[in-house]
C-alpha atoms as a PDB file:
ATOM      1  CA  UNK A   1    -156.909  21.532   3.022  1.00  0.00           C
ATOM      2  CA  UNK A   2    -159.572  23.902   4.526  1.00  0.00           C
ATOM      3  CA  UNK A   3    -159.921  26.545   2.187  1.00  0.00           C
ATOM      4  CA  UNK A   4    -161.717  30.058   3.369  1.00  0.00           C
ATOM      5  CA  UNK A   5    -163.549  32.172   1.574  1.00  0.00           C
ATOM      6  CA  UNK A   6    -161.561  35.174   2.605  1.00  0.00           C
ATOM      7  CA  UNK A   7    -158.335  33.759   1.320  1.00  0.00           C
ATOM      8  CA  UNK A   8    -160.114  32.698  -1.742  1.00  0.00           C
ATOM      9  CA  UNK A   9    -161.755  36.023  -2.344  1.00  0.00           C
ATOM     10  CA  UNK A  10    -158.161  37.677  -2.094  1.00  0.00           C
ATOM     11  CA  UNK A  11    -156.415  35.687  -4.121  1.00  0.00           C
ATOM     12  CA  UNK A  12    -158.653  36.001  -7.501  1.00  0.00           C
ATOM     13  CA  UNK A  13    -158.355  39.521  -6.369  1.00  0.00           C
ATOM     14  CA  UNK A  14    -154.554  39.666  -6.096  1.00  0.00           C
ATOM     15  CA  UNK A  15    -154.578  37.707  -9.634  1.00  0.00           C
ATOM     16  CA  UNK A  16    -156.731  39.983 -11.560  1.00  0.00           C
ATOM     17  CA  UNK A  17    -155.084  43.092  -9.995  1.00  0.00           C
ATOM     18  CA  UNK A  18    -151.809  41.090 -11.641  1.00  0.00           C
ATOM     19  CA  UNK A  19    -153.019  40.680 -15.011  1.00  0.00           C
ATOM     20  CA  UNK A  20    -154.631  44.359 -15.306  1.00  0.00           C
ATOM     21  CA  UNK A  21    -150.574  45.752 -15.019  1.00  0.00           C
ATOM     22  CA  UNK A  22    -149.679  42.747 -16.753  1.00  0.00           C
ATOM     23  CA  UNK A  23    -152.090  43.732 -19.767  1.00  0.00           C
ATOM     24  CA  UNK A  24    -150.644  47.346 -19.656  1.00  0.00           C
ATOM     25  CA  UNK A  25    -147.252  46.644 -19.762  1.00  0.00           C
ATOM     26  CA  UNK A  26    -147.788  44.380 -23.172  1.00  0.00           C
ATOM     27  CA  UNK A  27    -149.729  47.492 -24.364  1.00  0.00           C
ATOM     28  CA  UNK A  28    -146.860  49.563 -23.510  1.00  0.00           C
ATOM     29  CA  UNK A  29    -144.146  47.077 -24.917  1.00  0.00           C
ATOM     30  CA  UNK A  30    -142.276  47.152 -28.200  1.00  0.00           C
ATOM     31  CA  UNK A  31    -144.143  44.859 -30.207  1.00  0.00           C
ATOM     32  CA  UNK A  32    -141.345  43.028 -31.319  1.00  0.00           C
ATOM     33  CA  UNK A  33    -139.610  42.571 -28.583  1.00  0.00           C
ATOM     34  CA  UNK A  34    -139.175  39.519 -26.309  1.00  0.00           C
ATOM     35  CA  UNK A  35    -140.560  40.988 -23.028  1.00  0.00           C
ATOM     36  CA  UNK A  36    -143.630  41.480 -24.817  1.00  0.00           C
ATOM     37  CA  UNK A  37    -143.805  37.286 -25.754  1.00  0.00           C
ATOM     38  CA  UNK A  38    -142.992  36.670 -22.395  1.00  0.00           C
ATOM     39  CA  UNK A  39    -145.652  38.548 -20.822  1.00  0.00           C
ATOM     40  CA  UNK A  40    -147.942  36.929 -22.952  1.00  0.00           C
ATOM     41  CA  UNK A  41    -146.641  33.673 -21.907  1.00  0.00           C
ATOM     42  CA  UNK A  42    -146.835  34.664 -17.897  1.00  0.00           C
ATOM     43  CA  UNK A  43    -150.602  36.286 -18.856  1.00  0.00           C
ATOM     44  CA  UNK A  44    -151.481  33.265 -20.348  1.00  0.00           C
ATOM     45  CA  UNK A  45    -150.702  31.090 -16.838  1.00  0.00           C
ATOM     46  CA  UNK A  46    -152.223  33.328 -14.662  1.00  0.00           C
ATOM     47  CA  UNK A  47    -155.622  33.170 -16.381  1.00  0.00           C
ATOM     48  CA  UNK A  48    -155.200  29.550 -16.145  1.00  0.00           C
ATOM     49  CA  UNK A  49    -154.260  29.829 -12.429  1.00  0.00           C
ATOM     50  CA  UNK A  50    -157.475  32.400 -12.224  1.00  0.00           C
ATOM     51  CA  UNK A  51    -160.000  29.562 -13.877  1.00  0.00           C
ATOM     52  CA  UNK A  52    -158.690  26.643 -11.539  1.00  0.00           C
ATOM     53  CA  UNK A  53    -159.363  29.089  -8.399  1.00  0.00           C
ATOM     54  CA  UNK A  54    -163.091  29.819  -9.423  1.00  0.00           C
ATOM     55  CA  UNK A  55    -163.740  26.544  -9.968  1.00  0.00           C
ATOM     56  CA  UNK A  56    -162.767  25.494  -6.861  1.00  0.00           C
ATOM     57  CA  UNK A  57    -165.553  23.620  -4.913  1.00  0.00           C
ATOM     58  CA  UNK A  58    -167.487  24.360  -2.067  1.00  0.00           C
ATOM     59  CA  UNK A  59    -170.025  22.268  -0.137  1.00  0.00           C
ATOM     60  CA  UNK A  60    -172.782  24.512   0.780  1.00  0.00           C
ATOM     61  CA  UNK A  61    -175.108  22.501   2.499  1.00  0.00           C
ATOM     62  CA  UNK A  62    -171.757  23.021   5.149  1.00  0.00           C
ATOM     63  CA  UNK A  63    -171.860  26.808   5.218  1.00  0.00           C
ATOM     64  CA  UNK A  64    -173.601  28.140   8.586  1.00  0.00           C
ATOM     65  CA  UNK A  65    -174.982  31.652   8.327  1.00  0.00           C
ATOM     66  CA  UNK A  66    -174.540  31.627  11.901  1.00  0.00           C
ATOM     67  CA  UNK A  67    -170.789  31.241  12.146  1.00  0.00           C
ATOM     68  CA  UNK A  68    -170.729  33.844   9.055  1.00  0.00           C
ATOM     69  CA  UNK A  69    -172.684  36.581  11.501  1.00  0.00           C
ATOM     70  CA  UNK A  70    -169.696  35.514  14.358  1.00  0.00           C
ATOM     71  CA  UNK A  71    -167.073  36.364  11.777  1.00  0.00           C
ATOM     72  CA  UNK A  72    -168.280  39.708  10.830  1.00  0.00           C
ATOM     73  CA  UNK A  73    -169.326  40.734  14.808  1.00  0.00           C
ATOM     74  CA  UNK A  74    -165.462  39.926  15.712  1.00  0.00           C
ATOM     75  CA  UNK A  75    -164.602  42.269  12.513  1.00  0.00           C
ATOM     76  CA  UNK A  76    -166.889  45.057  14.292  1.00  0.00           C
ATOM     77  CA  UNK A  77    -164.872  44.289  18.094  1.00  0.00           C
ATOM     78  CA  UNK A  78    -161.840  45.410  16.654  1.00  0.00           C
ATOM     79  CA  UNK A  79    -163.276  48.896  14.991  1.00  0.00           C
ATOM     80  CA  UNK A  80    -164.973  51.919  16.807  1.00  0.00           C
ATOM     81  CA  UNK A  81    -168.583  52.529  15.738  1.00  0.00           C
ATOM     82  CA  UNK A  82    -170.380  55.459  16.578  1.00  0.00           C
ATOM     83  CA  UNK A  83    -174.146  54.425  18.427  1.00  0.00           C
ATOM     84  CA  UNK A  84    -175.004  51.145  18.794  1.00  0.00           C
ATOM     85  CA  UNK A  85    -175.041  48.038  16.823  1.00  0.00           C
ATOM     86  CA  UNK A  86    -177.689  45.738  17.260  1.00  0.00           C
ATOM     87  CA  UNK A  87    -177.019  42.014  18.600  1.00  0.00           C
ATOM     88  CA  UNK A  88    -180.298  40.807  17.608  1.00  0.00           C
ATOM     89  CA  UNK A  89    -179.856  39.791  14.108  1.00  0.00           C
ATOM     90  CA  UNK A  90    -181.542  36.870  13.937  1.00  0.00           C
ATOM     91  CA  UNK A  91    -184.937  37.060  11.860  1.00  0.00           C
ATOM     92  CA  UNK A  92    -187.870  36.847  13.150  1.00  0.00           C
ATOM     93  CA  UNK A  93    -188.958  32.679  13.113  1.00  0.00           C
ATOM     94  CA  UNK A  94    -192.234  31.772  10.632  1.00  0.00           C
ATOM     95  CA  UNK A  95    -193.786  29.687  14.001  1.00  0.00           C
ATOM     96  CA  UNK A  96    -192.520  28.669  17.262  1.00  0.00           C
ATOM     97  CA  UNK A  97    -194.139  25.744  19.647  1.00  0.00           C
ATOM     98  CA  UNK A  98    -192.999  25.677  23.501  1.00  0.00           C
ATOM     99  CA  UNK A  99    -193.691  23.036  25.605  1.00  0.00           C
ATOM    100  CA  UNK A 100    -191.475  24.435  28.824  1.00  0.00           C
ATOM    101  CA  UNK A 101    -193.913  25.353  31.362  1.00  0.00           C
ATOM    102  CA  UNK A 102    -191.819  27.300  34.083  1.00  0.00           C
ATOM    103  CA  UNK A 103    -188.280  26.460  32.956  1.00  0.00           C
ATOM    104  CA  UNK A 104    -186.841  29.490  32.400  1.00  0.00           C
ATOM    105  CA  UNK A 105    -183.122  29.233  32.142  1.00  0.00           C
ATOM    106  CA  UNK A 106    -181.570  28.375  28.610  1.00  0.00           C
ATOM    107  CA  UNK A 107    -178.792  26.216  28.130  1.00  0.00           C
ATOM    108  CA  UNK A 108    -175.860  27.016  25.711  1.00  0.00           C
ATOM    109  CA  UNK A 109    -173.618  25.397  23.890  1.00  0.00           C
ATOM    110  CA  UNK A 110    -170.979  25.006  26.681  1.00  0.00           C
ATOM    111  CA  UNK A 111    -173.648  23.075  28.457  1.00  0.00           C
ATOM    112  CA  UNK A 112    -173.807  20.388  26.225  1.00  0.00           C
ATOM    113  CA  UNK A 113    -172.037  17.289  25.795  1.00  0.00           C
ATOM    114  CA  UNK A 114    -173.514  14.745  23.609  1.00  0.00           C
ATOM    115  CA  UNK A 115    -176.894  15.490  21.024  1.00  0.00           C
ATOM    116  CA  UNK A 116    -179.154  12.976  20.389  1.00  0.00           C
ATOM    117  CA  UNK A 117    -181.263  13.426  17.560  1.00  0.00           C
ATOM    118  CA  UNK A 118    -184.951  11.167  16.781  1.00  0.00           C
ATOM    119  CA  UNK A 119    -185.773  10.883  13.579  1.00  0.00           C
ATOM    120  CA  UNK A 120    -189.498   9.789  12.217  1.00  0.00           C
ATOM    121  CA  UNK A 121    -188.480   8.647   7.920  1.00  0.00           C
ATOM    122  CA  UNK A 122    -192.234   8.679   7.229  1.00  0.00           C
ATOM    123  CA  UNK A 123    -191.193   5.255   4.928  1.00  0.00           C
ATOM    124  CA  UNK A 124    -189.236   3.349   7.769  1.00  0.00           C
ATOM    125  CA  UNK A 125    -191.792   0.168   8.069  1.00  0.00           C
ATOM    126  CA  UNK A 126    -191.530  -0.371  12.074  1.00  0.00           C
ATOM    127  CA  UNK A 127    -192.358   3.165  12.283  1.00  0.00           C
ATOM    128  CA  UNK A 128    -189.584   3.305  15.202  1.00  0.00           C
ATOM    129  CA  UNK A 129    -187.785   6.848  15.301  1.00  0.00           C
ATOM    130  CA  UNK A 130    -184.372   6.486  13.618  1.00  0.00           C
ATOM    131  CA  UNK A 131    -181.483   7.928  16.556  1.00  0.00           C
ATOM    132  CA  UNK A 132    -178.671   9.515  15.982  1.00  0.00           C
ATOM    133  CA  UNK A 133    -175.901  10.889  18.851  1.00  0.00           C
ATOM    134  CA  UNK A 134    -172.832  12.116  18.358  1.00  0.00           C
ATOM    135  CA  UNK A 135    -170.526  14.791  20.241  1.00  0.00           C
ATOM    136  CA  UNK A 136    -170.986  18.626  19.612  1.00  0.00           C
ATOM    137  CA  UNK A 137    -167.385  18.995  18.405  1.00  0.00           C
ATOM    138  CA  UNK A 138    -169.049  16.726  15.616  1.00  0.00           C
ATOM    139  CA  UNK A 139    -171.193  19.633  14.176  1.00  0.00           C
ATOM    140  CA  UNK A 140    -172.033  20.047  11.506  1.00  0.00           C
ATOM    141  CA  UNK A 141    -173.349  16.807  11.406  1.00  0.00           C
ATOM    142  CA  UNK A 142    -174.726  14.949   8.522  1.00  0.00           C
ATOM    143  CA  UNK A 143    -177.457  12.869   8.541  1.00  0.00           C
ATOM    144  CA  UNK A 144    -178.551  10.577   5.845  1.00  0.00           C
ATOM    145  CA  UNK A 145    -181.455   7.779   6.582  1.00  0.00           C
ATOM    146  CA  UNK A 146    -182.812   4.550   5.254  1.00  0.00           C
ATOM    147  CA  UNK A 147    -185.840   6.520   3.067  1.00  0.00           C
ATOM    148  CA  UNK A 148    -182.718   8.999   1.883  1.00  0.00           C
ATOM    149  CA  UNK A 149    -183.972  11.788   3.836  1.00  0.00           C
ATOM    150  CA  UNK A 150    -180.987  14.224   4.651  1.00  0.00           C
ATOM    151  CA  UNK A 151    -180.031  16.681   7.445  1.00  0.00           C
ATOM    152  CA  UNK A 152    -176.977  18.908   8.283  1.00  0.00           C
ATOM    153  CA  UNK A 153    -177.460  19.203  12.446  1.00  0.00           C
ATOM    154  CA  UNK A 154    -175.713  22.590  13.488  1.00  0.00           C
ATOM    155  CA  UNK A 155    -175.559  24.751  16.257  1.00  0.00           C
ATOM    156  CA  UNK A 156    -177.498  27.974  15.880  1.00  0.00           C
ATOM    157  CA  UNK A 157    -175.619  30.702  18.384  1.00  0.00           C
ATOM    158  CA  UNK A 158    -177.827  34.014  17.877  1.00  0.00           C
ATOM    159  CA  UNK A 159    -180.972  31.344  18.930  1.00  0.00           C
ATOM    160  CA  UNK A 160    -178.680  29.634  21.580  1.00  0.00           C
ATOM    161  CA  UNK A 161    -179.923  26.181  19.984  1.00  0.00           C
ATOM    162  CA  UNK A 162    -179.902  22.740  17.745  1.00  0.00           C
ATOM    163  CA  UNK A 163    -180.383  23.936  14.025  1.00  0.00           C
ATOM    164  CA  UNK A 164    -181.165  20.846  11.747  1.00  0.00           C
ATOM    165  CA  UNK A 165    -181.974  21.514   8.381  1.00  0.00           C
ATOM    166  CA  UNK A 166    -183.772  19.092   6.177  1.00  0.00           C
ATOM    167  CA  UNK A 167    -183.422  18.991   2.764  1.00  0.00           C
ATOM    168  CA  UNK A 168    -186.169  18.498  -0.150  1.00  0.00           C
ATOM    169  CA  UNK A 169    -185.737  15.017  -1.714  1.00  0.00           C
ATOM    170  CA  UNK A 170    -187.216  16.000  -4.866  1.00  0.00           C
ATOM    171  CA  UNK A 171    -185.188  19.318  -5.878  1.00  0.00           C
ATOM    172  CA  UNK A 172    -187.631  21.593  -7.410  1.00  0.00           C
ATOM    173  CA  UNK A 173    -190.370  19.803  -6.864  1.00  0.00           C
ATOM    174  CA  UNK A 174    -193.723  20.621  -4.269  1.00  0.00           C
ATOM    175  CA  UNK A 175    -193.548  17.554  -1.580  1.00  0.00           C
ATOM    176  CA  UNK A 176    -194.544  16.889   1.429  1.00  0.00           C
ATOM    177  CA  UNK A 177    -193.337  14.794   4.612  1.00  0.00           C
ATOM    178  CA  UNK A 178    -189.904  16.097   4.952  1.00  0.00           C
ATOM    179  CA  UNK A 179    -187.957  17.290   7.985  1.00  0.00           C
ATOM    180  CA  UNK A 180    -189.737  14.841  10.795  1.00  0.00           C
ATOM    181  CA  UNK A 181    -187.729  15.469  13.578  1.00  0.00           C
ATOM    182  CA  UNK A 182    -189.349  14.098  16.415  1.00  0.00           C
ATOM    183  CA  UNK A 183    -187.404  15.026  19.555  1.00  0.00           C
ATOM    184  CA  UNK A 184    -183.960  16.062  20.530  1.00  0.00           C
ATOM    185  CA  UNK A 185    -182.168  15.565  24.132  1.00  0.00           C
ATOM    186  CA  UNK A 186    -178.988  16.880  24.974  1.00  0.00           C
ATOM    187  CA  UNK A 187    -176.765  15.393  27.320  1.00  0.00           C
ATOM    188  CA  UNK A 188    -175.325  17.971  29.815  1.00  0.00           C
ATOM    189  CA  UNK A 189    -171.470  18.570  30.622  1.00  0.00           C
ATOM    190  CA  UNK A 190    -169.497  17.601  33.919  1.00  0.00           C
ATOM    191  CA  UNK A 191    -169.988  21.598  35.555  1.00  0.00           C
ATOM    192  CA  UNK A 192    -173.926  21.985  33.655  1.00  0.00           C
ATOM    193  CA  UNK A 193    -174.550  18.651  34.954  1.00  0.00           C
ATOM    194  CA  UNK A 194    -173.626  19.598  38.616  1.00  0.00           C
ATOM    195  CA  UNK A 195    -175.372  23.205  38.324  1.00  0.00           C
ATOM    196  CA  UNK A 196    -178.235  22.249  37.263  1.00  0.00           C
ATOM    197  CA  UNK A 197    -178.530  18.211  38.787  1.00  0.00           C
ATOM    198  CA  UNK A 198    -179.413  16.702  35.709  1.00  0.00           C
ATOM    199  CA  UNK A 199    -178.091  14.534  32.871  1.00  0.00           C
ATOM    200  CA  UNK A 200    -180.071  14.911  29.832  1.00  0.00           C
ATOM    201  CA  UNK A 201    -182.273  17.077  28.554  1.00  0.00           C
ATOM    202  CA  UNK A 202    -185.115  17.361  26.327  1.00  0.00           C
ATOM    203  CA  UNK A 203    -186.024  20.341  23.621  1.00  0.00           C
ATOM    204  CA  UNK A 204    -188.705  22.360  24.955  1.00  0.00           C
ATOM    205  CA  UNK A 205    -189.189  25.048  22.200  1.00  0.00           C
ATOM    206  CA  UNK A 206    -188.312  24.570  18.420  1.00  0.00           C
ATOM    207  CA  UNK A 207    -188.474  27.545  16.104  1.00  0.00           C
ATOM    208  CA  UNK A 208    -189.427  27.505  12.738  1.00  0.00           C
ATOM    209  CA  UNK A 209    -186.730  29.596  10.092  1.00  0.00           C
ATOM    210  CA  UNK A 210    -188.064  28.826   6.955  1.00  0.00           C
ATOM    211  CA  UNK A 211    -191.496  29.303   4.885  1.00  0.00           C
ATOM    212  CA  UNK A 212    -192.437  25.945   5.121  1.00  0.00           C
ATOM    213  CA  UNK A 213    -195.466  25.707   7.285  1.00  0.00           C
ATOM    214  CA  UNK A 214    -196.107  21.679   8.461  1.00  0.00           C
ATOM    215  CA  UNK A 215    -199.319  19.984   7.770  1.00  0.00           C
ATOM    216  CA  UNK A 216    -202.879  20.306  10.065  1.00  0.00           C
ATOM    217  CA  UNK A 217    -202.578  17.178  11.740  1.00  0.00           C
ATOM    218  CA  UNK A 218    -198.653  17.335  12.487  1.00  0.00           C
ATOM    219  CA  UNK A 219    -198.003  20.872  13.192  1.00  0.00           C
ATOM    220  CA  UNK A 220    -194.338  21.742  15.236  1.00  0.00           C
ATOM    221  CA  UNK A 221    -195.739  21.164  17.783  1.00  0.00           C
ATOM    222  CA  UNK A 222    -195.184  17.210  17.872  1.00  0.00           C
ATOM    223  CA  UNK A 223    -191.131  18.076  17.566  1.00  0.00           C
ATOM    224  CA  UNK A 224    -191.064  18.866  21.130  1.00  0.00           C
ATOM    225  CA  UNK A 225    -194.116  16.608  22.852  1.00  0.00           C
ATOM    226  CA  UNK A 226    -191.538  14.340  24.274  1.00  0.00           C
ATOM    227  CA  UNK A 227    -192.964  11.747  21.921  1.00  0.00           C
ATOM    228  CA  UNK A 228    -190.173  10.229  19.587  1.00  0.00           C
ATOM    229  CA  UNK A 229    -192.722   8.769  17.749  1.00  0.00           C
ATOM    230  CA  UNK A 230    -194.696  12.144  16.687  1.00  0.00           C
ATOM    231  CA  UNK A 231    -193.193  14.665  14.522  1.00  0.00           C
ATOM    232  CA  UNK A 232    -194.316  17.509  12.212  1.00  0.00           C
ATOM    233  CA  UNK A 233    -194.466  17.013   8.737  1.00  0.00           C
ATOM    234  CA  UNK A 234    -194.218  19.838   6.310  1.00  0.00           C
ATOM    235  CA  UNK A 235    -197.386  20.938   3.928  1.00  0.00           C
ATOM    236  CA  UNK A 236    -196.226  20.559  -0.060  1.00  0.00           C
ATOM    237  CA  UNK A 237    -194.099  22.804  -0.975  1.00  0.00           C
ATOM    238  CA  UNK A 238    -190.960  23.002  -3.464  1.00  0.00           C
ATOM    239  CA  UNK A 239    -189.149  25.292  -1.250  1.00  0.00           C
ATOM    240  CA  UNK A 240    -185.221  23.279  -0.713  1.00  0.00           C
ATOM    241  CA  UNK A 241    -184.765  22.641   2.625  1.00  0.00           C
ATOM    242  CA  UNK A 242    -186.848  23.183   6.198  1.00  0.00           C
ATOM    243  CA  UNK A 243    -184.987  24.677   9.337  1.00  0.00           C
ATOM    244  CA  UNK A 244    -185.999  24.232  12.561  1.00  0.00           C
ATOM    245  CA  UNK A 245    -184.093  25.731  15.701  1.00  0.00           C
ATOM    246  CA  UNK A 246    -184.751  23.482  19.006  1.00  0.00           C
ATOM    247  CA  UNK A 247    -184.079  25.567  22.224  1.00  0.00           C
ATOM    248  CA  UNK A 248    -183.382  23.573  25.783  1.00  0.00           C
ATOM    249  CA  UNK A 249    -184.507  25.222  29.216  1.00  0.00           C
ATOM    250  CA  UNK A 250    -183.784  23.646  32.893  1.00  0.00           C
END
């Protein structure tokens, strides 16, 4: 079952709100009497019930910050605010590369079909790029490779791209030589395709989200060459994960 944080949120409220009048009516009841013991009793299984809820588990690594900022702008649609509320609440990236020349229209997610996503494992010992497609109703996607490098593939709607976070495979630790994505092409839908009179088509800008800056001799760059056998590496560092945000332009 597909539990949301909202209803989870209001339930452990609506429990402790429950035992606070529970825990004044046993102050307020004869000591002696039997409403007291069963109060106690019916206290007893709601902090029980309160324990199993916060221990309830959540995968993370799932969560999209993204879909979170959706959430709260549909809250704001239904509400009167005086001025204006910004739309551009996505932060500022750490680097960008662009490789689009004079394409200048963006696609968005109703464009696309099908992703296909190359992956460089820096241990993979035919040092072919590891590919990965799958629809978009797929996302978020997990990817896990042969050298145990793992990515959750999402799509990124303030940046109107392909998110795909890596993750550090040595938590805590400063390495280097994670998150080598090397090129991704998107395959375009029946009414894009027509539009536009193409099938597939390549990343042309990538965006870097996170403090992790990629080595000298693979910089971003290489994620969107063309090449699926280039790809930035990330300097040493022990930050957890490295996002980067690919863009697509006709």
């Amino acid at each position: 079952m597909t539990i949301r944080f909202g209803d989870l949120y209001e339930e452990i409220l609506a429990i402790e709100d429950a035992m606070q009048r529970m825990r004044d009516d046993i102050a307020s009841s004869d000591c002696s009497s039997i409403t007291k013991c069963r109060l106690e009793i019916e206290l007893e299984m709601l902090e029980q019930k309160l324990y199993e809820l916060e221990r309830t588990n959540i995968d993370f690594e799932l969560l999209n910050f993204v879909t979170i900022i959706e959430s709260i702008e549909r809250c704001f649609n239904c509400i009167d605010i005086p001025g204006e509320l910004s739309h551009d609440i996505a932060p500022v990236p750490y680097d960008t590369a662009s490789n689009c020349g004079g394409k200048k229209r963006q696609l968005s997610l109703k464009d696309i079909e099908l992703i296909k996503v190359f992956e460089m494992s820096t241990r993979k010992p035919d040092k072919r790029p590891n590919v990965f497609e799958f629809v978009k109703s797929a996302m978020p996607y997990k990817i896990l490779t042969i050298a145990s490098e793992k990515y959750i593939v999402s799509y990124d709607s303030l940046r109107n791209g392909i998110a795909v976070k890596g993750f550090n495979r040595q938590t805590g630790e400063s390495v280097t030589n994670f998150g080598n994505i090397s090129r991704i092409d998107v395959k375009l839908s029946d009414s894009a395709r027509q539009k536009y009179g193409v099938e597939w088509v390549t990343a042309c800008k990538v965006l870097l989200t996170t403090p992790t800056p990629m080595v000298s001799i693979a910089l971003l760059s290489l994620a969107i060459d063309g090449n699926p056998s280039t790809m930035p590496r990330v300097e040493y560092t022990n930050e957890a994960e490295v996002e980067m945000v690919f863009q697509f332009f006709v």
